[in-house]
N, C-alpha and C. Protein backbone atom coordinates (compact mmCIF):
# COMPACT_ATOMS: atom_id res chain seq x y z
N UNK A 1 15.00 -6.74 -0.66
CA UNK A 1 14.44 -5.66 0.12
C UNK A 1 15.38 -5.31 1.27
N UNK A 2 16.40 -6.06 2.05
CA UNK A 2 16.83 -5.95 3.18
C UNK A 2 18.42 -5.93 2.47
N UNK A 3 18.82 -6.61 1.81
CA UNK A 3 20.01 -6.02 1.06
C UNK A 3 19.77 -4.91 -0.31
N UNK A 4 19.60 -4.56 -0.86
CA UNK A 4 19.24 -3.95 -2.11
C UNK A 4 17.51 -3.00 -1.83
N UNK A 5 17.36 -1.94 -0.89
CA UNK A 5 16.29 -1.70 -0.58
C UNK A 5 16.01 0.14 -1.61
N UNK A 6 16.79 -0.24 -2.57
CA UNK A 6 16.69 1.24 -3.84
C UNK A 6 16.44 0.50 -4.83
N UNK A 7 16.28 -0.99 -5.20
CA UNK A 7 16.53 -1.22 -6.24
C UNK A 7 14.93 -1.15 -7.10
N UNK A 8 15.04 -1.08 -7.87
CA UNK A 8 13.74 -0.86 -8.52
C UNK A 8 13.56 -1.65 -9.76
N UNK A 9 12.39 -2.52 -9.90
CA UNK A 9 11.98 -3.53 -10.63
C UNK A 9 11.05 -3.10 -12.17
N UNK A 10 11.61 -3.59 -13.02
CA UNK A 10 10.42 -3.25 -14.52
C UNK A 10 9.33 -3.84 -14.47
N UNK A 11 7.94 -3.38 -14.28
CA UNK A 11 7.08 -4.40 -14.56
C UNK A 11 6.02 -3.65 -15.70
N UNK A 12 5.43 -4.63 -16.20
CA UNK A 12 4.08 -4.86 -17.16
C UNK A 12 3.01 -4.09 -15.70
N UNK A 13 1.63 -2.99 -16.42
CA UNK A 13 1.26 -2.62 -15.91
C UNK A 13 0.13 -2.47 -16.96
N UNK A 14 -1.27 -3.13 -16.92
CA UNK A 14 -2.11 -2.91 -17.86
C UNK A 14 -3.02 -2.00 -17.23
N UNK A 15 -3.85 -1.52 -18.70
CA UNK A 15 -5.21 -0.41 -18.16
C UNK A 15 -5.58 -1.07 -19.62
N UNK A 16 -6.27 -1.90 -19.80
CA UNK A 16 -7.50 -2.30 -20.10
C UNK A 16 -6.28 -2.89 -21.53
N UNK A 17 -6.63 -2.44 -22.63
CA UNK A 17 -6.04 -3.06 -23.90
C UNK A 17 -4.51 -2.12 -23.69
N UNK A 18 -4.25 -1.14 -22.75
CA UNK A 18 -2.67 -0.99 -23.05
C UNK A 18 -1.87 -1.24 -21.68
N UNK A 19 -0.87 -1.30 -22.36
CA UNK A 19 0.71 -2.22 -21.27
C UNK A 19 1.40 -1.47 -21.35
N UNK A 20 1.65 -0.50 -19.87
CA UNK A 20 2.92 0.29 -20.28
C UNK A 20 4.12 -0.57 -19.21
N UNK A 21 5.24 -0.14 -19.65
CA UNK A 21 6.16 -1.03 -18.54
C UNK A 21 6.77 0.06 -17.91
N UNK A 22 6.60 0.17 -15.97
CA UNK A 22 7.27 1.31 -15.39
C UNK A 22 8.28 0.38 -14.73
N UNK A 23 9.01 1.26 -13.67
CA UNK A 23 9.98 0.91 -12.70
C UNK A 23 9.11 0.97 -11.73
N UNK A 24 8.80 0.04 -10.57
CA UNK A 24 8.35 0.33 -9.05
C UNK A 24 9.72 -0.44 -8.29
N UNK A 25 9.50 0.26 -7.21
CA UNK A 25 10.55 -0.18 -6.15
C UNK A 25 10.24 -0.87 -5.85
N UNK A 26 11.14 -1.92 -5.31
CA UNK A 26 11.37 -3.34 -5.31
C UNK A 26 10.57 -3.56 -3.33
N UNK A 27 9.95 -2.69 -2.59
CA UNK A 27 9.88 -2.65 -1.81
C UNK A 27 8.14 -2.88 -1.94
N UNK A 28 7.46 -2.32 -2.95
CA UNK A 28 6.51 -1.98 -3.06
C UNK A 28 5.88 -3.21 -3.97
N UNK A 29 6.37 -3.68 -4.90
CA UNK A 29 6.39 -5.36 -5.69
C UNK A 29 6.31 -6.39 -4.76
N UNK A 30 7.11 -6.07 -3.29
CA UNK A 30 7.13 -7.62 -2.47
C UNK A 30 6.10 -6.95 -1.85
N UNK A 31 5.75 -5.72 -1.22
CA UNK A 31 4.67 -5.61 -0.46
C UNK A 31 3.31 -6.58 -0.71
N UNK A 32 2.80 -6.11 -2.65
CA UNK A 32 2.26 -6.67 -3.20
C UNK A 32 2.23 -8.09 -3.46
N UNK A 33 3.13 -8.64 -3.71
CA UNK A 33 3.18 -10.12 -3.31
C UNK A 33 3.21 -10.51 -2.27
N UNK A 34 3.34 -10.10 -1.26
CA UNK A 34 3.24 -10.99 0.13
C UNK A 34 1.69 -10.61 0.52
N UNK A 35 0.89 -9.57 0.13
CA UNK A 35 -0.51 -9.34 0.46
C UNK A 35 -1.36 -10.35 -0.30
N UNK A 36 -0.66 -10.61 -1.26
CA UNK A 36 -1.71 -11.49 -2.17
C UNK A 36 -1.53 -12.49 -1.94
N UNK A 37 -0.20 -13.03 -1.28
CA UNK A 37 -0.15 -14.67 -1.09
C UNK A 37 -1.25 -14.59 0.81
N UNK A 38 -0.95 -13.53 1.37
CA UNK A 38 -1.62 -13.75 2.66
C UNK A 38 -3.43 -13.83 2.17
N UNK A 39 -3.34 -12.65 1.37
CA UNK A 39 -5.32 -12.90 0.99
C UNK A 39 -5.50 -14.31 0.85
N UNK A 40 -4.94 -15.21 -0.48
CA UNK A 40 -5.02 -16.28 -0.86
C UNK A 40 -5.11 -17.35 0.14
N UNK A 41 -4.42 -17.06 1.24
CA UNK A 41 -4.13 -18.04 2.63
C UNK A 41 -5.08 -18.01 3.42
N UNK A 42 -5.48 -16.74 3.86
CA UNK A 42 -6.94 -16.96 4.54
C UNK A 42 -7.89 -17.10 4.00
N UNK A 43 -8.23 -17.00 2.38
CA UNK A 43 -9.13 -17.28 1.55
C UNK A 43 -9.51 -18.91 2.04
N UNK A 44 -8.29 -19.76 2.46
CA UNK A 44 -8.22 -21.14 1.81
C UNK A 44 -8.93 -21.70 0.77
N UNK A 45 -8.55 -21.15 -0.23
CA UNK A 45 -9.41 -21.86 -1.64
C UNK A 45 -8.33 -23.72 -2.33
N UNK A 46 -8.65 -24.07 -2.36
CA UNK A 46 -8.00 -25.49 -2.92
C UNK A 46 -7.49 -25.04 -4.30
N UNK A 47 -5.99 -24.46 -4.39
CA UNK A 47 -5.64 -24.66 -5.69
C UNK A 47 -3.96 -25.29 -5.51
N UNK A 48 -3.98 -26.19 -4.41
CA UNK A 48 -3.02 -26.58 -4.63
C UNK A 48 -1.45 -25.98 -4.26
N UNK A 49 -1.55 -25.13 -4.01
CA UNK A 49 -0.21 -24.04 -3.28
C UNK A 49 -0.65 -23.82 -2.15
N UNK A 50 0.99 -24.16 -1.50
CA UNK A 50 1.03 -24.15 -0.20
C UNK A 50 1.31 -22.73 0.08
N UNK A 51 0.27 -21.51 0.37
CA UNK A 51 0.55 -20.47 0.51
C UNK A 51 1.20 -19.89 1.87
N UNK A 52 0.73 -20.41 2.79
CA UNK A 52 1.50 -20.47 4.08
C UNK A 52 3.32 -20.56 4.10
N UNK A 53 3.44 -21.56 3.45
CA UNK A 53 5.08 -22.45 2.90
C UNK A 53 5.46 -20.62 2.43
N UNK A 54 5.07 -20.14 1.26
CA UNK A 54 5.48 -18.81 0.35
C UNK A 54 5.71 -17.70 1.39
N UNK A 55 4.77 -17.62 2.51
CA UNK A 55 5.05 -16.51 3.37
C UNK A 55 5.63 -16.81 4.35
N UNK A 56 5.89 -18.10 4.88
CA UNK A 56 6.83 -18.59 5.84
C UNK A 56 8.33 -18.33 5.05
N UNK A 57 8.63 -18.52 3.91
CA UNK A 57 9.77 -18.98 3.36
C UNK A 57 10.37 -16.78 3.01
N UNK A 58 9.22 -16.24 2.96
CA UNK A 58 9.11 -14.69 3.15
C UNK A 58 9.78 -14.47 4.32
N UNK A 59 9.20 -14.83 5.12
CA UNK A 59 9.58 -14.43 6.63
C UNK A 59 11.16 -14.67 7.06
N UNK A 60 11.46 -15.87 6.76
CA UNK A 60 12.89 -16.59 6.87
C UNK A 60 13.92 -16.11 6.01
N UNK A 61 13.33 -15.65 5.33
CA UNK A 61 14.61 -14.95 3.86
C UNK A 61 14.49 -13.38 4.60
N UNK A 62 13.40 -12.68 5.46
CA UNK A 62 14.07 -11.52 5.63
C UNK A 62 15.00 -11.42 6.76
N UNK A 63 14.86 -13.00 7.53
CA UNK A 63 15.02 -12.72 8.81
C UNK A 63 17.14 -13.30 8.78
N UNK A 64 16.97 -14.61 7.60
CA UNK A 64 18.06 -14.63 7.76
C UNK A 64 19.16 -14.49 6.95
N UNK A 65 18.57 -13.78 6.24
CA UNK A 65 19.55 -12.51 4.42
C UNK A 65 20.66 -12.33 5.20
N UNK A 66 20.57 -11.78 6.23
CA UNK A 66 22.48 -11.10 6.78
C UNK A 66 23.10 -12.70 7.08
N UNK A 67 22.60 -13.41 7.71
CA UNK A 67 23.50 -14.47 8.04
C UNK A 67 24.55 -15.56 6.75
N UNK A 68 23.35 -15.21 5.74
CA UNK A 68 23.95 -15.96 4.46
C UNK A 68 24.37 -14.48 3.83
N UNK A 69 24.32 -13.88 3.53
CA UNK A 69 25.12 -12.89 2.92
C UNK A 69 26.22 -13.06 2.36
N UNK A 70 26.91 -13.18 1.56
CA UNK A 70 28.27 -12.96 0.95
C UNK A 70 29.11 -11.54 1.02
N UNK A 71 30.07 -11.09 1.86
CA UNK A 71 30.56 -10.06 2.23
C UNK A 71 31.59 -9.83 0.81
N UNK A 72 31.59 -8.40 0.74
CA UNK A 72 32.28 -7.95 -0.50
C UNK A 72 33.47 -8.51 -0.51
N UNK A 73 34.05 -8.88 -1.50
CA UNK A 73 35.43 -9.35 -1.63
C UNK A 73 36.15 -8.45 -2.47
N UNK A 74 36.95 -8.08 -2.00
CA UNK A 74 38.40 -7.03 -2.73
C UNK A 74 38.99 -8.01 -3.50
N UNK A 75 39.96 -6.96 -3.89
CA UNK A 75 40.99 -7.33 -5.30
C UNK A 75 42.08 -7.91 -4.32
N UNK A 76 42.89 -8.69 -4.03
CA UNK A 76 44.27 -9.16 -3.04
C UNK A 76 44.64 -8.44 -2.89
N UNK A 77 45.47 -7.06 -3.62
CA UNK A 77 46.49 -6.05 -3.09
C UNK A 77 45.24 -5.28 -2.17
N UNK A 78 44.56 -5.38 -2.26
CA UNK A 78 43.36 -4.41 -0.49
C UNK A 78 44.07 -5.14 0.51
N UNK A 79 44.12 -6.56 0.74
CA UNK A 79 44.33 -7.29 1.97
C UNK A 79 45.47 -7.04 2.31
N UNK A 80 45.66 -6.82 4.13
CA UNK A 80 46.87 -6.73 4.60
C UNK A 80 47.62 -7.67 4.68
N UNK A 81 49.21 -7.32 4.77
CA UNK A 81 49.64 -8.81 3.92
C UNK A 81 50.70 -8.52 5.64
């Protein structure tokens, strides 16, 4: 989302007995997953997942994506010699 924020994901999308598969943006897929792991969290239902851990580990991947980043690397003849 914070590097790659066009990219757009295939998913399975049912309406009852049919499955069509669209593209949604990849912005709109994590929205959805991070709402459902937060419902699940204040739900506190006992199934064993640490849902807190999933949206903490959310939080830390948006916060520190630039620091780990891998910066583009050129072909050698780019670099000044």
């Amino acid at each position: 989302m914070v590097l790659f924020p066009k990219v757009r994901i295939k998913t399975a999308v049912t309406l009852g007995w049919f499955i069509r598969l669209i593209y949604v943006p990849a912005y709109v897929m994590i929205g959805f997953w991070f709402a459902y792991q937060f419902l699940l969290a204040l739900l506190a239902v006992e199934t064993g997942v640490a849902y807190w851990a999933h949206i903490g580990g959310f939080a830390a991947g948006v916060v520190l994506v630039k620091v780990f980043a891998r910066r583009k690397r050129y072909h050698p003849m780019y670099y000044a010699r």
